[in-house]
Protein backbone atom coordinates (compact mmCIF):
# COMPACT_ATOMS: atom_id res chain seq x y z
CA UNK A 1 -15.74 16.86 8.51
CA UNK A 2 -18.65 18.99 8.05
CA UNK A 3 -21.76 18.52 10.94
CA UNK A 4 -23.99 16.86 8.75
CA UNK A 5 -21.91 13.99 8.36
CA UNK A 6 -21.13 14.14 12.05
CA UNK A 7 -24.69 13.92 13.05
CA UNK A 8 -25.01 10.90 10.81
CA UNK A 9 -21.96 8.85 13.18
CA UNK A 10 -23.26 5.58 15.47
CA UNK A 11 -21.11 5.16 18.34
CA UNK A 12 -19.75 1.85 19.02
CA UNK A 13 -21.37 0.11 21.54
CA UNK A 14 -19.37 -2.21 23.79
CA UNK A 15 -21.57 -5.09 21.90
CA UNK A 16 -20.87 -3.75 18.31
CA UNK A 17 -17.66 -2.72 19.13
CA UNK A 18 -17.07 -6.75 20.45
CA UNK A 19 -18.51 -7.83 17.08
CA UNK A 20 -16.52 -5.97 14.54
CA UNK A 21 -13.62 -6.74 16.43
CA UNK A 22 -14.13 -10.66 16.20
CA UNK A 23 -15.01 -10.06 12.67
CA UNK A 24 -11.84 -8.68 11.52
CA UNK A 25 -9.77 -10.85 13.86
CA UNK A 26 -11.66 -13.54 11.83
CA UNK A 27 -10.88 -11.92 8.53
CA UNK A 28 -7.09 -11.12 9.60
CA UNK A 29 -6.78 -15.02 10.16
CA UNK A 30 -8.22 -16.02 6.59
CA UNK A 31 -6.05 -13.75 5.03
CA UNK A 32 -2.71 -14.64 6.89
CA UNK A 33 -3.67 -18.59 6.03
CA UNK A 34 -3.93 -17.36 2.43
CA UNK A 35 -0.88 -15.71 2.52
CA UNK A 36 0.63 -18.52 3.57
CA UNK A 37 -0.63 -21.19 1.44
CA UNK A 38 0.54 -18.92 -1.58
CA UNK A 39 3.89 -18.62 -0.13
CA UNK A 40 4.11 -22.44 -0.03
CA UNK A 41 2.82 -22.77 -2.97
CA UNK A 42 5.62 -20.71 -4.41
CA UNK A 43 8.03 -22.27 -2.48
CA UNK A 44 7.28 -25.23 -3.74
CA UNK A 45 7.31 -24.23 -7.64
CA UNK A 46 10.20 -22.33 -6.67
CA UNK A 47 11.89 -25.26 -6.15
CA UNK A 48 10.74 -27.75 -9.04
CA UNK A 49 13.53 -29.25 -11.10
CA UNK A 50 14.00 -26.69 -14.35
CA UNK A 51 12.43 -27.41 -17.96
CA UNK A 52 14.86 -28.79 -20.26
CA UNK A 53 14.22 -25.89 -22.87
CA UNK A 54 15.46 -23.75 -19.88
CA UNK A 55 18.35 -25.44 -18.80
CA UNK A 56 20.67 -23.76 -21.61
CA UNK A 57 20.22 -19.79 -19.98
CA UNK A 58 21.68 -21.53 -16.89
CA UNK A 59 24.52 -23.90 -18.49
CA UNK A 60 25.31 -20.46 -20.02
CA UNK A 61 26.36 -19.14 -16.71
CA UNK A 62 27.42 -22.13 -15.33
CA UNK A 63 25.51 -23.04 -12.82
CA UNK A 64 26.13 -26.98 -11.81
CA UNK A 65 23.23 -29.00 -12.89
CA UNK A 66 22.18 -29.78 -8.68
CA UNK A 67 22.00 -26.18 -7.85
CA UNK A 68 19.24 -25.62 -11.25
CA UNK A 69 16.35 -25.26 -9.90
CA UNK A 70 13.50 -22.68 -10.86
CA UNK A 71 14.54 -20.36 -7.82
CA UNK A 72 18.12 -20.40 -9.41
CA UNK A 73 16.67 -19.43 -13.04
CA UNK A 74 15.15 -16.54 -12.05
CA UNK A 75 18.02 -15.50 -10.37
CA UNK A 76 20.02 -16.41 -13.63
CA UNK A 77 16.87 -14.25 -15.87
CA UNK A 78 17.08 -11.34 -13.70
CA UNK A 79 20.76 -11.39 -13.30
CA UNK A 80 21.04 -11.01 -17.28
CA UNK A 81 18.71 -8.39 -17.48
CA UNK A 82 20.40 -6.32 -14.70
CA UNK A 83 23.52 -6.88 -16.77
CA UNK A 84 21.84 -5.76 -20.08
CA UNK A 85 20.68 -2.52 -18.35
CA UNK A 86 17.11 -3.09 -17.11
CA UNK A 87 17.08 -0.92 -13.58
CA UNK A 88 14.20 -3.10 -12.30
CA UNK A 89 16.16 -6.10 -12.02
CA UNK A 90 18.91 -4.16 -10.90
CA UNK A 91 17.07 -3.16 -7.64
CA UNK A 92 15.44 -6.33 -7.58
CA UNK A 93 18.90 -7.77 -6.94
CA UNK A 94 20.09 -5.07 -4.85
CA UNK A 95 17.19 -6.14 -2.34
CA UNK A 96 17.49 -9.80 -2.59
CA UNK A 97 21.43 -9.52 -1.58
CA UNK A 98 20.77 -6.55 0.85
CA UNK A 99 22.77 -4.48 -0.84
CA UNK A 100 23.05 -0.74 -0.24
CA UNK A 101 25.05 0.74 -2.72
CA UNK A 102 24.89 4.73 -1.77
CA UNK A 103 24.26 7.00 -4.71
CA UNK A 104 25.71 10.35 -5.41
CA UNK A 105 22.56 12.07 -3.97
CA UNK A 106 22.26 10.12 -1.11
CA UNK A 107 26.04 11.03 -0.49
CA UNK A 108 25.09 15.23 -0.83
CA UNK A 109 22.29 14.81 1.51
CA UNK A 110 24.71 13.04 4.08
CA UNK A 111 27.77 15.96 3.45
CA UNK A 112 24.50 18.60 3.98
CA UNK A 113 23.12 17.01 7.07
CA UNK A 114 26.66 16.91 8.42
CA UNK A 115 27.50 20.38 7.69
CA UNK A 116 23.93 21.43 9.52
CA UNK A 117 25.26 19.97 12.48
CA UNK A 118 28.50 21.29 12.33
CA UNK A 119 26.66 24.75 11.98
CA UNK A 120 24.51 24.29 15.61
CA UNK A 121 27.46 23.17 17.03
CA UNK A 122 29.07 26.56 16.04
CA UNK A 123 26.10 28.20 17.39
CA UNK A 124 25.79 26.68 20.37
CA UNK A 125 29.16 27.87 21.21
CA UNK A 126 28.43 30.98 20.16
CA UNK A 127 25.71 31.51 22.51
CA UNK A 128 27.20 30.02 25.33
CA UNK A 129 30.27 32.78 24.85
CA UNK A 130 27.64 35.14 24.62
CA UNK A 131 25.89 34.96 27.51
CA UNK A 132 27.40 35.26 31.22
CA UNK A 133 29.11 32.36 32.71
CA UNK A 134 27.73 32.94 36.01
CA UNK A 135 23.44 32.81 35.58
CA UNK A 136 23.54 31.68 38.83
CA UNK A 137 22.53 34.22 41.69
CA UNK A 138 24.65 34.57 44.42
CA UNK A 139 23.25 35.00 48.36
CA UNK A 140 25.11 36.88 50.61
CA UNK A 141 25.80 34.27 53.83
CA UNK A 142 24.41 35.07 56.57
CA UNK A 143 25.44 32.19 58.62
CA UNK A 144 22.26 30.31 59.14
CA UNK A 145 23.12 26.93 57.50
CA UNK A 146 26.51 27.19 59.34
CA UNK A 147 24.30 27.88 62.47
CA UNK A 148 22.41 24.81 62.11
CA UNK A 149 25.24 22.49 61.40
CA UNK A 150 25.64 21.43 64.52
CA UNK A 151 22.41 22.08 66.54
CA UNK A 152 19.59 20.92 64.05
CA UNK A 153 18.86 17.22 65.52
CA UNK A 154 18.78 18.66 69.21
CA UNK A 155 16.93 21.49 68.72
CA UNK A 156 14.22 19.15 66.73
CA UNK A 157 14.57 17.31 70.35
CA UNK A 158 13.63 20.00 72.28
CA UNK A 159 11.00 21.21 69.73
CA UNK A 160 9.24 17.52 70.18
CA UNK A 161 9.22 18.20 74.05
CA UNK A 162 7.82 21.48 74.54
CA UNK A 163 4.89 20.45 72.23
């Protein structure tokens, strides 16, 4: 952003910031009511009996005349063209069923990812048979933690006394 269109910001004020906030909580709530009137409004053509002139592409597959409704013929339409080739449909059904049918790339990419960790594995080991088992420094004992062993609570008695 050049400094000429930095000069030209307004900071928020506690006031505007309060305002713009309640307008797009406002805004946020019209849209999810939308949303959800067209959802029911699907729903419910969704499940509308089917057209007569329709009911053949179902009888075709056999669906039972109870179970036609206009949810289950566009199931039946997209079903047929996923059949006839159409790769829309075909991952139109693969994410209605939740199906996750892994592809040959997807199956490379998973061999290659496992083969990079294989590899810093190897590494790993590598370096840790490269470098000295023993980083840490040792201390020569002197004795002093064996000294205080057995005299440290009555020498901090005899410390709080003198003082």
């Amino acid at each position: 952003m050049n400094e000429t269109s930095k000069k030209n910001l307004v900071p928020f004020t506690k006031e505007t910031a309060r305002e713009a906030g309640s307008r797009g909580g406002k805004a946020s709530v019209k849209t999810r009511r939308r949303k959800k009137k067209m959802k029911q409004a699907m729903d419910l053509l969704l499940s509308l009996p089917v057209l007569p002139e329709n009911m053949s592409k179902l009888n075709q597959l056999g669906v039972d005349i109870e179970d036609a409704d206009n949810q289950m013929l566009m199931l039946t339409v997209a079903f047929q063209k996923a059949v006839s080739g159409d790769v829309k449909a075909m991952h139109f059904i693969k994410e209605i069923t939740g199906a996750t049918a892994t592809t040959e790339l997807e199956r490379q990419r998973l061999k290659l990812e496992k083969e990079k960790v294989a590899i810093a594995k190897e590494r790993l080991e590598l370096d840790k048979a490269r470098s000295p088992v023993d980083d840490v420094e040792e201390y020569e004992d002197d004795g002093f933690i064996e000294a205080l062993s057995g005299t440290a609570i009555s020498d901090w008695n005899e410390g709080q006394q003198d003082g």
